[in-house]
Protein backbone atom coordinates (compact mmCIF):
# COMPACT_ATOMS: atom_id res chain seq x y z
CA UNK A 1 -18.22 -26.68 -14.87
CA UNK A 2 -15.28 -27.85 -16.30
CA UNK A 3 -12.01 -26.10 -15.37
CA UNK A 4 -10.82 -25.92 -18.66
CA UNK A 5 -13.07 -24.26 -20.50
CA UNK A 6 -11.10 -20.89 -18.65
CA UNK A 7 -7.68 -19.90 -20.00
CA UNK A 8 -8.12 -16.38 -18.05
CA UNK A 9 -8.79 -15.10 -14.84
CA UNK A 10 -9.78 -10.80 -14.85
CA UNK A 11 -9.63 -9.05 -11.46
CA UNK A 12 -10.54 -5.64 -11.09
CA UNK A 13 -8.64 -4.20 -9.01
CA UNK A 14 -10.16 -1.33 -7.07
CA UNK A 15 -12.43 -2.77 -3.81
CA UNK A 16 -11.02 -6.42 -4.96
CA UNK A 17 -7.46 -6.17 -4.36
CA UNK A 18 -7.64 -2.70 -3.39
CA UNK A 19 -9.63 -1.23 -1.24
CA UNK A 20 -10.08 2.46 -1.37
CA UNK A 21 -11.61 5.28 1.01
CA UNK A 22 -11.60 8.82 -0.30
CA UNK A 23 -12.61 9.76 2.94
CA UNK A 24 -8.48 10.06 3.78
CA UNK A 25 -8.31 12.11 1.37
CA UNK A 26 -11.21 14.42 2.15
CA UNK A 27 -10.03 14.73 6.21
CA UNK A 28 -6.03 15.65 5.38
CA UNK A 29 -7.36 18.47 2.67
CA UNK A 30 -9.65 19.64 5.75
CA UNK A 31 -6.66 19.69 7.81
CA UNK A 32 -5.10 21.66 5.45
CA UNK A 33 -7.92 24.02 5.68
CA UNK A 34 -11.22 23.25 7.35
CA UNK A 35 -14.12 23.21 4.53
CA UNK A 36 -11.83 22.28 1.55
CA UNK A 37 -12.32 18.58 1.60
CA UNK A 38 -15.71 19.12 1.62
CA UNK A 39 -15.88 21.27 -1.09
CA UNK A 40 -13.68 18.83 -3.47
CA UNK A 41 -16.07 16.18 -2.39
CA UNK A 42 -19.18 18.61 -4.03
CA UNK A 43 -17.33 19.41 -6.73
CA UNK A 44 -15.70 15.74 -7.21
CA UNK A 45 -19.67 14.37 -6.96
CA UNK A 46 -21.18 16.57 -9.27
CA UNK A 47 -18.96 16.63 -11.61
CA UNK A 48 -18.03 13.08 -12.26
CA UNK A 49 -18.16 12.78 -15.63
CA UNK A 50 -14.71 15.17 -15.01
CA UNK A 51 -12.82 12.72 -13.25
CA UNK A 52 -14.05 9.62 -15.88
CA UNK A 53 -12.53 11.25 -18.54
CA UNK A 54 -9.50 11.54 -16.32
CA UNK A 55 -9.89 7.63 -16.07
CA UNK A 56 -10.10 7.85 -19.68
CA UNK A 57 -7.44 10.08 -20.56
CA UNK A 58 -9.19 12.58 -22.34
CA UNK A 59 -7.86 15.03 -20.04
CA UNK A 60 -4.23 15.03 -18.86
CA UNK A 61 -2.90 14.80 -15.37
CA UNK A 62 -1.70 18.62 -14.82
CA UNK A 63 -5.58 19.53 -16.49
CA UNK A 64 -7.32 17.62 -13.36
CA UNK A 65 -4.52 19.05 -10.92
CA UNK A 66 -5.03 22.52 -11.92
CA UNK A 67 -8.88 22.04 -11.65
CA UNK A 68 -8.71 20.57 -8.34
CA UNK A 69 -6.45 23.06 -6.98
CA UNK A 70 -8.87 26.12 -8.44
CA UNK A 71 -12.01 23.55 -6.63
CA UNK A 72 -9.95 24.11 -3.39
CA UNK A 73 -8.75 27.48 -3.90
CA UNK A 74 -4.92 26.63 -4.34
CA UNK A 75 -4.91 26.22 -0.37
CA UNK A 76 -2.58 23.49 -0.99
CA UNK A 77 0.25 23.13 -3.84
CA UNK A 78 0.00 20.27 -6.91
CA UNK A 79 2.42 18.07 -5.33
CA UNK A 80 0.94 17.61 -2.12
CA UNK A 81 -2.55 17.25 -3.69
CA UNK A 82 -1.38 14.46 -5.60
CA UNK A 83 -0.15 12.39 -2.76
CA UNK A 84 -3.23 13.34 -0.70
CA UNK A 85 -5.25 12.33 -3.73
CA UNK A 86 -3.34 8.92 -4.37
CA UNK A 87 -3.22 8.20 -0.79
CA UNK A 88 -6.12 6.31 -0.08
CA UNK A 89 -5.48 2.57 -0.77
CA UNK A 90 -5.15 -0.51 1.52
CA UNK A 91 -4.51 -4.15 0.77
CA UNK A 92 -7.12 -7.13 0.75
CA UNK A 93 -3.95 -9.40 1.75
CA UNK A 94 -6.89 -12.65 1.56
CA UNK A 95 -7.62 -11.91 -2.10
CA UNK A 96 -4.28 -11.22 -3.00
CA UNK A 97 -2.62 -14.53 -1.34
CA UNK A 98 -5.02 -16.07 -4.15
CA UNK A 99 -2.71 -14.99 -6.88
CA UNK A 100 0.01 -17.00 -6.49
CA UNK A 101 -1.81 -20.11 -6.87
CA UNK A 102 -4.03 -19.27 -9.60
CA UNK A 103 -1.01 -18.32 -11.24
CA UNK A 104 0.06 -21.56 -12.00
CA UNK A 105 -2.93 -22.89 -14.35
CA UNK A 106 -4.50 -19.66 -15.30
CA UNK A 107 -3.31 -16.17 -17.08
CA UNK A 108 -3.91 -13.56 -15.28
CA UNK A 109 -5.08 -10.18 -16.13
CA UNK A 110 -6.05 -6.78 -13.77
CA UNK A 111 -8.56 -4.70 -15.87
CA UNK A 112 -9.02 -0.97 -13.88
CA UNK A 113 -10.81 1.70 -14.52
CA UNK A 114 -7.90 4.48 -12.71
CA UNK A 115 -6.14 7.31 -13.17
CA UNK A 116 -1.83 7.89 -14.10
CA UNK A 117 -1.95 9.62 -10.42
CA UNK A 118 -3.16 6.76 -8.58
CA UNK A 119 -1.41 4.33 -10.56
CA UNK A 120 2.12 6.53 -10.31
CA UNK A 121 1.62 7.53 -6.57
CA UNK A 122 0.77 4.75 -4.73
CA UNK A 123 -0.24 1.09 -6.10
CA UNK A 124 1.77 0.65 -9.13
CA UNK A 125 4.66 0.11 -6.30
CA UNK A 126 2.78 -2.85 -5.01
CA UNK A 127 4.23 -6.24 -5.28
CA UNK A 128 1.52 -8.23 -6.54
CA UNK A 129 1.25 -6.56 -9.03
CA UNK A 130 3.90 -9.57 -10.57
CA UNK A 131 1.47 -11.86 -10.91
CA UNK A 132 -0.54 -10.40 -13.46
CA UNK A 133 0.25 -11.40 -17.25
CA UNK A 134 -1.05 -7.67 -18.20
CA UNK A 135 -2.35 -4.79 -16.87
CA UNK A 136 -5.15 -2.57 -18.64
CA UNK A 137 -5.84 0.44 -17.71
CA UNK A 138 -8.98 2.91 -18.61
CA UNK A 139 -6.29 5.71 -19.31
CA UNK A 140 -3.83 4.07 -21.28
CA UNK A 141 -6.48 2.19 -23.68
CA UNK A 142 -8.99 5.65 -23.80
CA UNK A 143 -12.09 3.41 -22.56
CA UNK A 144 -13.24 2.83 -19.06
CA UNK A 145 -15.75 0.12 -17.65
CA UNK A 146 -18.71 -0.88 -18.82
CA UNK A 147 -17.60 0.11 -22.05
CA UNK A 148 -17.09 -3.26 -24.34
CA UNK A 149 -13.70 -1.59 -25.50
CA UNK A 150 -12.00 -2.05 -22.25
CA UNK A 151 -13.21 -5.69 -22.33
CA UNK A 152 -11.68 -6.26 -25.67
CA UNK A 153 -8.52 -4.69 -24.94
CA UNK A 154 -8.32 -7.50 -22.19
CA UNK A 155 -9.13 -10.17 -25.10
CA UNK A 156 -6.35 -8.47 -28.08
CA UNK A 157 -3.80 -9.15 -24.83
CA UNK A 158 -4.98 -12.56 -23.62
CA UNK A 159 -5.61 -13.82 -27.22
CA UNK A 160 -8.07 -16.38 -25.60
CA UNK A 161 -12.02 -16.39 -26.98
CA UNK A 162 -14.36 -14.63 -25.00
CA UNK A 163 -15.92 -17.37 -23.22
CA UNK A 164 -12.65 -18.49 -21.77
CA UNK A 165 -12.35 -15.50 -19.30
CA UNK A 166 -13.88 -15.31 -16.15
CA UNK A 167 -13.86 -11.97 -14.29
CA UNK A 168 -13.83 -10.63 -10.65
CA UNK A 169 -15.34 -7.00 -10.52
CA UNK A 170 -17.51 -5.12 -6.94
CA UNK A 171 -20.06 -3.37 -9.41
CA UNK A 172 -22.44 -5.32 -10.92
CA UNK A 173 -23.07 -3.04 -13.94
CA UNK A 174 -19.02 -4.19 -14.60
CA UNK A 175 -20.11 -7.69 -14.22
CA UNK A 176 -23.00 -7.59 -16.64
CA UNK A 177 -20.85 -5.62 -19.06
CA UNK A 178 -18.07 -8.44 -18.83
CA UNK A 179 -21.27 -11.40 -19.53
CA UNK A 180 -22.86 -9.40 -22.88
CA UNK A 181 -19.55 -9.55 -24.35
CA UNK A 182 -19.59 -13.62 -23.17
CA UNK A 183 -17.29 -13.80 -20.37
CA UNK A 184 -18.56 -15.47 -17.31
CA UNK A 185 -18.21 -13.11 -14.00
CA UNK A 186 -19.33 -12.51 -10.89
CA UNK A 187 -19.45 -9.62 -8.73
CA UNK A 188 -17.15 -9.63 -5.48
CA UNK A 189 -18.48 -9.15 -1.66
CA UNK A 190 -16.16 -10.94 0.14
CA UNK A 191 -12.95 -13.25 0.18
CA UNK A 192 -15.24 -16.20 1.48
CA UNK A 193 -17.69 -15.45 -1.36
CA UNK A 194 -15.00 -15.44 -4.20
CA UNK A 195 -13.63 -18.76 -2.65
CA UNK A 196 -16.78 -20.24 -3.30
CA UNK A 197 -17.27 -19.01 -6.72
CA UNK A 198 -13.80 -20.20 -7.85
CA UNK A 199 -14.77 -23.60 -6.32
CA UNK A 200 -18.06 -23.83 -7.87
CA UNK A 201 -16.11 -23.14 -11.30
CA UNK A 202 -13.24 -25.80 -10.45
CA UNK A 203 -10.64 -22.78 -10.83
CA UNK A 204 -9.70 -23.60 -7.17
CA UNK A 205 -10.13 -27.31 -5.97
């Protein structure tokens, strides 16, 4: 393949850039009171279609506060819920030392399906964040992944055709979403794996 034919490279960024662990979160609230991280784990599994339209900002930040706090019997107040909540990122420093090269030839673009706490609380303060041309996000354009209006809201701010993108994303039901709409993409595992995948496409040399 041709470098050229891509004007834009798409990261996702949770588990790519990102990793996350809710399981921090889960073992403070326990500390807090044994059995309560538990329970927001029960509730937080079955009732996920709660916390996408969170991600999709049908429902606004103090809504999903309160609801946790009710989950967890208000053992714990809204501000320290939020940081416990939010606290649960790292930083895939291999991935991210990519950026700054692809930078140079490419636009780049971070397409998320997250929540105004997570973004607020902890990784809109990171510093690679600079890189990217734009940032979508699931609750600021009222879609989340795999829905094809999160994908176009990447295209209306790239203003490149479809086939010009290619995307980085750790589900592959994201991946496939990105492809029907005619991007090329490929799911991450690894930093060794993406290396190769940029090389196969000529993106990195």
């Amino acid at each position: 393949m041709n470098h050229l034919q891509y004007s834009a490279i798409v990261f996702d960024l949770g588990n790519v850039l990102i990793p996350f662990d809710y399981t921090l979160a889960i073992n403070k609230l326990n500390q807090a009171e044994p059995g309560i991280g538990d329970r927001f784990l029960e509730y937080y599994t079955a009732n996920y279609s709660f916390h996408r339209d969170f991600e999709r900002g049908k429902i606004s930040e103090n809504h999903f506060v309160s609801k946790m706090l009710e989950v967890i019997n208000n053992k714990i107040d809204a501000e320290t819920f939020k940081e416990y909540y939010a606290d649960i990122f790292s930083l895939n420093e291999d991935v991210i030392s990519l950026l700054p090269n692809l930078k140079k030839n490419y636009k780049l673009y971070l397409l998320s399906n997250t929540d105004s706490i997570h973004k607020k609380r902890k990784w809109e303060k990171y510093d690679f964040l600079k890189y990217f041309d734009k940032i979508i996000l699931s609750f600021e354009v009222g879609s989340v992944k795999p829905e094809t209006k999160i994908y176009q809201a990447v295209e209306r701010a790239s203003g490149f055709p479809s086939e010009t993108h290619f995307y980085i994303d750790d589900i592959q039901e994201y991946v496939d979403a990105a492809k029907k709409i005619g991007w090329d993409a490929v799911c991450f595992e690894n930093h060794q794996k993406l290396i190769a995948d940029l090389k196969e496409r000529n993106i990195l040399k």
